[in-house]
Protein backbone atom coordinates (compact mmCIF):
# COMPACT_ATOMS: atom_id res chain seq x y z
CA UNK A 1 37.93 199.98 52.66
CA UNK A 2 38.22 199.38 48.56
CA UNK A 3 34.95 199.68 47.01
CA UNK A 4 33.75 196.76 45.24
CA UNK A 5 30.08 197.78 44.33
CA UNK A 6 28.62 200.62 43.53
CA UNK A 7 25.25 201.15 42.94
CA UNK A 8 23.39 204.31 42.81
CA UNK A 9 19.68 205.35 42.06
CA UNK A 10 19.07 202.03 39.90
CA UNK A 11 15.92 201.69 38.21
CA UNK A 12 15.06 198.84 35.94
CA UNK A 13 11.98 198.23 34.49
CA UNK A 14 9.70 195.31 32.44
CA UNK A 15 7.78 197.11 30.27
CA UNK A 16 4.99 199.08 32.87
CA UNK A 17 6.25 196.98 35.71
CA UNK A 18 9.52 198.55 37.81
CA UNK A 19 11.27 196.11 38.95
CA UNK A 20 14.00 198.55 40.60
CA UNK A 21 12.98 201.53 41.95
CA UNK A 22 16.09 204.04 42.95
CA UNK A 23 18.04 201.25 44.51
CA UNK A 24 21.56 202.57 46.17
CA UNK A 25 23.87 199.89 47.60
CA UNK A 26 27.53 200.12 48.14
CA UNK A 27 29.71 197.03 49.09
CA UNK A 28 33.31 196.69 50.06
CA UNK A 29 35.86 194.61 48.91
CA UNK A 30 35.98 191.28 50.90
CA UNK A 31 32.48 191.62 52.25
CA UNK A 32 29.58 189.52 52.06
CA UNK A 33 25.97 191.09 51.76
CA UNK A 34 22.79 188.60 51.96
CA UNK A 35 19.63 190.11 50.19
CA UNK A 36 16.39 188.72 51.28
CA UNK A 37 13.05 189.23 50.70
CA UNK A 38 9.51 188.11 49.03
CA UNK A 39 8.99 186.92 45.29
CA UNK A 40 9.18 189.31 42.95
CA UNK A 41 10.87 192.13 45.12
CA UNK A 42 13.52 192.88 42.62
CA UNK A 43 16.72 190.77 44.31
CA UNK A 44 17.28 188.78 41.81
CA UNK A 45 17.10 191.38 39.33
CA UNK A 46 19.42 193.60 40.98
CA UNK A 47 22.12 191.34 41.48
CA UNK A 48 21.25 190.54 37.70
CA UNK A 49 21.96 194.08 36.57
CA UNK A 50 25.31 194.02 38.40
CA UNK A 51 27.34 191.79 35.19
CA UNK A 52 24.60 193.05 32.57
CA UNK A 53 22.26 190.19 32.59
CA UNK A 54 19.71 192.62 32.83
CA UNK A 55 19.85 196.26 31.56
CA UNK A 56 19.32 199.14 34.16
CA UNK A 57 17.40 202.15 32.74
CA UNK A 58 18.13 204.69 35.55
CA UNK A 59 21.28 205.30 37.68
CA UNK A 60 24.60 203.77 37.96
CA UNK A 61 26.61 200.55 38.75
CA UNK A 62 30.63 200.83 39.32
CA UNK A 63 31.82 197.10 39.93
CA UNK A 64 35.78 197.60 40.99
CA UNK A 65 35.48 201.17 39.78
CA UNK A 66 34.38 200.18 36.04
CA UNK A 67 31.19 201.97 35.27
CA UNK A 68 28.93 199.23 33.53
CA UNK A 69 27.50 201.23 30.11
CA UNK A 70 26.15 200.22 26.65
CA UNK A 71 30.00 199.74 25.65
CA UNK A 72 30.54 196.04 24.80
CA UNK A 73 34.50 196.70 26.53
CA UNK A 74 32.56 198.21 29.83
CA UNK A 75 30.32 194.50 30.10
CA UNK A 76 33.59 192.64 29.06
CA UNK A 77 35.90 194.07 31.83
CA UNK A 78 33.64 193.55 34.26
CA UNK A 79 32.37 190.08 33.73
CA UNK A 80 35.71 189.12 33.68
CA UNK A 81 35.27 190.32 37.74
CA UNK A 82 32.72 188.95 38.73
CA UNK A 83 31.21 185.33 38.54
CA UNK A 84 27.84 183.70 38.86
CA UNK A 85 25.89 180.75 40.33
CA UNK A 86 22.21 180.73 39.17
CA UNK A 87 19.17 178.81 40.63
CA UNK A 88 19.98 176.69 37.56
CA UNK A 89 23.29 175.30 37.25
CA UNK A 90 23.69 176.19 33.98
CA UNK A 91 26.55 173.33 32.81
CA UNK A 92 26.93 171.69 29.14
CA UNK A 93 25.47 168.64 29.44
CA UNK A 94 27.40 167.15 26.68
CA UNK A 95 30.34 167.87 28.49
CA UNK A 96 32.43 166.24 31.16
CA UNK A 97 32.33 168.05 34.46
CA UNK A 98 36.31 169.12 33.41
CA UNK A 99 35.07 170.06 30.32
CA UNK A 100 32.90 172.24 31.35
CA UNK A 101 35.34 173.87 34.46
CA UNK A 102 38.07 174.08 31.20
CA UNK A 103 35.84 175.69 28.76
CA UNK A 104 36.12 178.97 30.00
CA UNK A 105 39.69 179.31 31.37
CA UNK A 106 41.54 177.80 27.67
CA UNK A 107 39.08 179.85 25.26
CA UNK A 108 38.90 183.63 27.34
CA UNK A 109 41.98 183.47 29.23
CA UNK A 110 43.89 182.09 27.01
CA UNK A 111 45.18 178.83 29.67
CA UNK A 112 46.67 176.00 28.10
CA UNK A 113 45.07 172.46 28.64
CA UNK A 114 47.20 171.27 31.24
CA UNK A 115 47.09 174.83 33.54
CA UNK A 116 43.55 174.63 32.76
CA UNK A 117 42.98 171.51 33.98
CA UNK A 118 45.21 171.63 37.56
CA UNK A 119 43.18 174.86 38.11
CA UNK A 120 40.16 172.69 37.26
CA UNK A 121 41.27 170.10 40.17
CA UNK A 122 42.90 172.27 42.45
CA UNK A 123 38.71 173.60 42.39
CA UNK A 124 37.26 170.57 42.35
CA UNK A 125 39.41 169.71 45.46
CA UNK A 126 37.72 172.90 46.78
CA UNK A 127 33.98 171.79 46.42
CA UNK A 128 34.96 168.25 47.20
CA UNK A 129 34.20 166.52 44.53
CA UNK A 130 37.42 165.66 42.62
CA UNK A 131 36.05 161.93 41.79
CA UNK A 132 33.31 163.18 39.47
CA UNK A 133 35.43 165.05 37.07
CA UNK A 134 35.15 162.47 34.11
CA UNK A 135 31.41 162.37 34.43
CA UNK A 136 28.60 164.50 32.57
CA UNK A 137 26.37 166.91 34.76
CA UNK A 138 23.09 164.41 34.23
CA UNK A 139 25.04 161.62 36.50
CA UNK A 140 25.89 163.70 38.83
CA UNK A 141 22.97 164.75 42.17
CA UNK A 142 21.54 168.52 41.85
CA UNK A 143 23.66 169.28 44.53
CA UNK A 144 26.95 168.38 43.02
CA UNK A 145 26.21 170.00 39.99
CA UNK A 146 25.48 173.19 41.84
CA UNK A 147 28.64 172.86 43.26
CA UNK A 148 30.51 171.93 39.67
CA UNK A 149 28.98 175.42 39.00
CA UNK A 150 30.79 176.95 41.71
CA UNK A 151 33.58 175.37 40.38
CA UNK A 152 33.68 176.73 37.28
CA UNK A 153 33.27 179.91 38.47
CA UNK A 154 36.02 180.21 40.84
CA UNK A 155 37.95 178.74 37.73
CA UNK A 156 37.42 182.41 35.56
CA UNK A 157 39.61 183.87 39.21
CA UNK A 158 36.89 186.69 39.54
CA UNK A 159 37.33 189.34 42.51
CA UNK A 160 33.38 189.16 43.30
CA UNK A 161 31.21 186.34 43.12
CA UNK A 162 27.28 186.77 42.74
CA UNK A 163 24.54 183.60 43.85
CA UNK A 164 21.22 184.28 42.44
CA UNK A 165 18.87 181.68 45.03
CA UNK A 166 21.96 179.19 44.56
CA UNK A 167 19.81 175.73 46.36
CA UNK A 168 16.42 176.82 45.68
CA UNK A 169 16.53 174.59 42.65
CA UNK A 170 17.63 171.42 45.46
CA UNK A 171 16.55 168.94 47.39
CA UNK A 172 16.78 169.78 51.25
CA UNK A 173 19.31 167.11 51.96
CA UNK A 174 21.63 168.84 49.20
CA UNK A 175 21.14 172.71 50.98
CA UNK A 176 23.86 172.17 53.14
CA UNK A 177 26.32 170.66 50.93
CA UNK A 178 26.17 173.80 48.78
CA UNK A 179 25.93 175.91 51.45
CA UNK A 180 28.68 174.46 52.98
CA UNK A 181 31.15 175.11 49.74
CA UNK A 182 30.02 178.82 49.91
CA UNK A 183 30.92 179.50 53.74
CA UNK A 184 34.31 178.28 52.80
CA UNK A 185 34.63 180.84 50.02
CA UNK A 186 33.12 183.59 52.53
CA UNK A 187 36.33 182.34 54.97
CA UNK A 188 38.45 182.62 53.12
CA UNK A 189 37.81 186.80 51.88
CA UNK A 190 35.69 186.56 48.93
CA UNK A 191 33.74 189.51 48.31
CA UNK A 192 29.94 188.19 47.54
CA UNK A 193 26.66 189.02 47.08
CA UNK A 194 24.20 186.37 47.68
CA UNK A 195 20.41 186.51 47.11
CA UNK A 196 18.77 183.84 49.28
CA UNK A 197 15.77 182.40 51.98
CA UNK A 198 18.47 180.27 53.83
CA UNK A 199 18.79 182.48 56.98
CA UNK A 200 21.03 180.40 59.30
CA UNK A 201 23.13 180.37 56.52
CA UNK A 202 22.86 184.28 56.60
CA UNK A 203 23.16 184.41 59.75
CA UNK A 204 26.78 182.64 59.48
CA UNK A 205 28.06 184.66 56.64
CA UNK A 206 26.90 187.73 56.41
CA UNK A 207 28.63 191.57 57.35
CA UNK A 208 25.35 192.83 55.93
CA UNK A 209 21.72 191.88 55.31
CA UNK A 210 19.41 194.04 52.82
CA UNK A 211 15.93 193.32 52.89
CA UNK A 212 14.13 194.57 49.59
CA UNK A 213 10.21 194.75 48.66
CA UNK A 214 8.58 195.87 45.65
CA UNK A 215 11.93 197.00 43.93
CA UNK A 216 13.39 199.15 46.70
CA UNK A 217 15.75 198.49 49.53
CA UNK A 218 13.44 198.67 52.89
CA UNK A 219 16.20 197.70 55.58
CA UNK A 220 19.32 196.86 55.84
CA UNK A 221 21.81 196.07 58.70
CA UNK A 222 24.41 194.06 60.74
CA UNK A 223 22.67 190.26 60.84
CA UNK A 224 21.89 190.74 64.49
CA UNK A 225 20.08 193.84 64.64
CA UNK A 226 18.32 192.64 61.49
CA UNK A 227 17.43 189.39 62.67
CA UNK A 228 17.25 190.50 66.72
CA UNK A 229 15.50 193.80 66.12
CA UNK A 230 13.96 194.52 62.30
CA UNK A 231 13.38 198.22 62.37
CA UNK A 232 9.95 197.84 59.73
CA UNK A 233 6.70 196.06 60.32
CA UNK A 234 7.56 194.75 56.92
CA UNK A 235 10.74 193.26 57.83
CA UNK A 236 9.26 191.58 60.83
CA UNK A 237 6.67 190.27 58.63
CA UNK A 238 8.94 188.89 56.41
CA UNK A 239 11.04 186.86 59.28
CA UNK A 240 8.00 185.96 60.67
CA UNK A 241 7.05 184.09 58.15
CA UNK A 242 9.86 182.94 56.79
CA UNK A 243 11.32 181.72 60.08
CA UNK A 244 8.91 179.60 61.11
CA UNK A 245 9.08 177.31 58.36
């Protein structure tokens, strides 16, 4: 199996707080890994370091065998890779939802309008929402725009896609919608990394769950064992509480 990530020893932290602490996590191409665990346990953070939204001080990350340094070129190469869906969506709201999916594709890869904007559709067609293209993100429900944000990643064609908590910003009638557009992508091969509390949605997706507390990686497994047979009273804990709800 390619390697897609590689991440070895990673230590990040916020001033005297470490957010990271000697994280190792390898991920193959076409595989999709669902990190869980409580706020503030350094999730979001790690999947944060891996396109340089936050700077590791310790260890290494390899995305596609590109070692992510200091060098501008190193950041560069490898967010052209890899995209992101936030908890926010992120989108231009001065912009038409085209606009935005566009933006990217004409002024870093160099498309011309009209490629630009069948890719834009084609994507659109994807997330089902071709009908709101001519509107701006503030007409549009939280879950649509969450989904225009998938959009416009899948528009940049990156080889990894990362989703930082992408519906904790939603209502719960729009969960599924988004969650919906992402088990398509995980059908169809993408490789993905997805931090998140939705575990039947985990359950569904992923070929591994990771389970981190206070900064370091406490379990990790297949997402039956993990959900069937948590090896650490902390895991258990964790699903305890978060499964009842």
């Amino acid at each position: 199996m390619t390697t897609a990530i590689e991440i070895k020893n990673v230590s990040k932290w916020f001033g005297d707080f470490k957010a990271l602490d000697d994280v190792s996590l390898t991920t193959s191409q076409g595989e999709k890994v669902v990190i869980c665990g409580p706020s503030g346990s350094g999730k979001s953070t790690l999947v944060r370091c891996i396109n340089r939204l936050e700077i590791h001080q310790k260890g290494t990350i390899k995305v596609r065998g590109i070692e992510l340094t200091d060098h501008d070129s190193s950041v560069s190469e490898i967010r052209s890779e890899v995209g992101m869906v936030f908890q926010q969506f992120n989108l231009f709201p001065h912009l038409t939802v085209l606009q935005n999916l566009t933006l990217g594709p004409t002024k870093a890869l160099g498309l011309s309008q009209k490629d630009a904007n069948e890719r834009a559709f084609k994507l659109l067609e994807r997330v089902r929402i071709p009908e709101q293209a001519n509107k701006k993100p503030g007409h549009l429900s939280g879950g649509q725009q969450q989904r225009v944000a998938i959009a416009r990643s899948l528009c940049m064609e990156p080889k990894i896609m990362l989703f930082d908590e992408p519906t904790s910003a939603l209502d719960p009638e729009m969960i599924s919608e988004v969650l919906d557009v992402i088990v398509d992508l995980a059908n169809e091969g993408m490789t993905m990394v997805v931090v998140t509390h939705e575990m039947g949605f985990a359950r569904k997706v992923a070929d591994r769950m990771v389970f981190m507390d206070e900064g370091k990686i406490i379990e990790m497994g297949k997402p039956k064992d993990f959900f069937d047979s948590p090896k650490t009273e902390r895991c258990k804990l964790f699903l305890n509480q978060i499964l009842q709800h």
